[in-house]
C-alpha atoms as a PDB file:
ATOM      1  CA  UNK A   1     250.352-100.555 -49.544  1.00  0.00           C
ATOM      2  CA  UNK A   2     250.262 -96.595 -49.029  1.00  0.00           C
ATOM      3  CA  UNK A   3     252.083 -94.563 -51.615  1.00  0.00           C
ATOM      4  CA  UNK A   4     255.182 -93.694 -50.168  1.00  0.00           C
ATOM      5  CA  UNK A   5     256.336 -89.567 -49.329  1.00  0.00           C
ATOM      6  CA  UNK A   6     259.451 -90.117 -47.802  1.00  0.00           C
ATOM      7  CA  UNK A   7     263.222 -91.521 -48.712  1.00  0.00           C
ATOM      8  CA  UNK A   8     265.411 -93.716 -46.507  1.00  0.00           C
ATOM      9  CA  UNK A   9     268.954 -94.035 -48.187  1.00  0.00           C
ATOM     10  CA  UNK A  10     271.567 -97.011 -46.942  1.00  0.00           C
ATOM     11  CA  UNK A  11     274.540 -98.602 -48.141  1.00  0.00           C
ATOM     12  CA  UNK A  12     274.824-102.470 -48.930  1.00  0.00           C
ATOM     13  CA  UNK A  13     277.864-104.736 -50.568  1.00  0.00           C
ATOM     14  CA  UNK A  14     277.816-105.260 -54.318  1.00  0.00           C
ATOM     15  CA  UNK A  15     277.040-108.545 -53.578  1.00  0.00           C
ATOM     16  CA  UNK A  16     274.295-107.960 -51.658  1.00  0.00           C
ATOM     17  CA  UNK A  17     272.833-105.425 -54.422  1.00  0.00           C
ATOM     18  CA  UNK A  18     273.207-108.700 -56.594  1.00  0.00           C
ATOM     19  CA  UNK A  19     270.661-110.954 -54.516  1.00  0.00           C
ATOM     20  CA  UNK A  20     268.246-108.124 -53.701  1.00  0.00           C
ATOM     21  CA  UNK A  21     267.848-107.634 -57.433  1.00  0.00           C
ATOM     22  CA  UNK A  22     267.728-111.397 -58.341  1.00  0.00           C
ATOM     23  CA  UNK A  23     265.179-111.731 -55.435  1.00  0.00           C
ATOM     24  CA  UNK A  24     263.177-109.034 -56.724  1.00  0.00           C
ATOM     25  CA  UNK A  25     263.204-110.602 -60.134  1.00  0.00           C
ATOM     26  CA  UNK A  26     261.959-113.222 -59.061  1.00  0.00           C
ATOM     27  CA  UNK A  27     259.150-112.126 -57.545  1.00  0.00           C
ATOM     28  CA  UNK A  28     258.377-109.664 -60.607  1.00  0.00           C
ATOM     29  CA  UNK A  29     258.919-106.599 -58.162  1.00  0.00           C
ATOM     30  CA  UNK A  30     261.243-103.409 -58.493  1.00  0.00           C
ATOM     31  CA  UNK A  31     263.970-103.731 -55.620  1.00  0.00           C
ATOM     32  CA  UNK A  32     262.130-100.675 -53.636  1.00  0.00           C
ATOM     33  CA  UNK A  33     258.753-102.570 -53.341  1.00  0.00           C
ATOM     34  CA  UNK A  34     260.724-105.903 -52.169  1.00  0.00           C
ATOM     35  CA  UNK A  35     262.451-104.339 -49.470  1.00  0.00           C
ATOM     36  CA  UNK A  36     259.482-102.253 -48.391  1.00  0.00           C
ATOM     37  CA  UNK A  37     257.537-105.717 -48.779  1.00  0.00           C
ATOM     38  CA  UNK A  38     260.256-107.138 -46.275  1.00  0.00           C
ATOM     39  CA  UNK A  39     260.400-104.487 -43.895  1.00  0.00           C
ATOM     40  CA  UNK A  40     256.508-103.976 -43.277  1.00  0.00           C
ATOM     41  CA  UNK A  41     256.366-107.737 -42.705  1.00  0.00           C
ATOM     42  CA  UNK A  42     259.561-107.998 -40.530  1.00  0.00           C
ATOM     43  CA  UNK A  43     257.862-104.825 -38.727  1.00  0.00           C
ATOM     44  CA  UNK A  44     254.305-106.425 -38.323  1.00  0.00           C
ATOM     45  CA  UNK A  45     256.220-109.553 -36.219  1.00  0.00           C
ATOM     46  CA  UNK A  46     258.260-107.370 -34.428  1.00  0.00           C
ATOM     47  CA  UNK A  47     255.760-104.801 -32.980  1.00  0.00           C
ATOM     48  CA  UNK A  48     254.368-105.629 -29.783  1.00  0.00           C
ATOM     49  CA  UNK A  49     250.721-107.017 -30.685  1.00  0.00           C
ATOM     50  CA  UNK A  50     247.904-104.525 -28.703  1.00  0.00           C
ATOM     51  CA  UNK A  51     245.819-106.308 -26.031  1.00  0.00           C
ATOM     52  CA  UNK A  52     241.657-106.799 -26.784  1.00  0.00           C
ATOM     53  CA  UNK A  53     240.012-104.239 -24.077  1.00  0.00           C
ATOM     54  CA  UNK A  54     242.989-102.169 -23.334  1.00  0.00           C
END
């Protein structure tokens, strides 16, 4: 993953803050890197896939 130069700030439920950080524990990765993790791979599904030749 590229190093990060930007911030992106949002607000979630205390609850929610709870199973991020249990997830990320988990997985033996600080909070940020998990929802980066999740958001590049949620991304690379979403992104309309470029056409061979075009």
């Amino acid at each position: 993953m590229a190093k990060t130069d930007t911030q992106i700030s949002f607000r979630v439920t205390s609850e929610f803050k709870a199973r991020l950080e249990a997830q990320a524990q988990r997985e033996r990765r600080a909070v940020s890197n998990l929802i980066l993790k999740v958001l590049e791979e949620y991304l690379d599904g979403a992104e309309p896939k470029e056409q061979a030749g075009s």
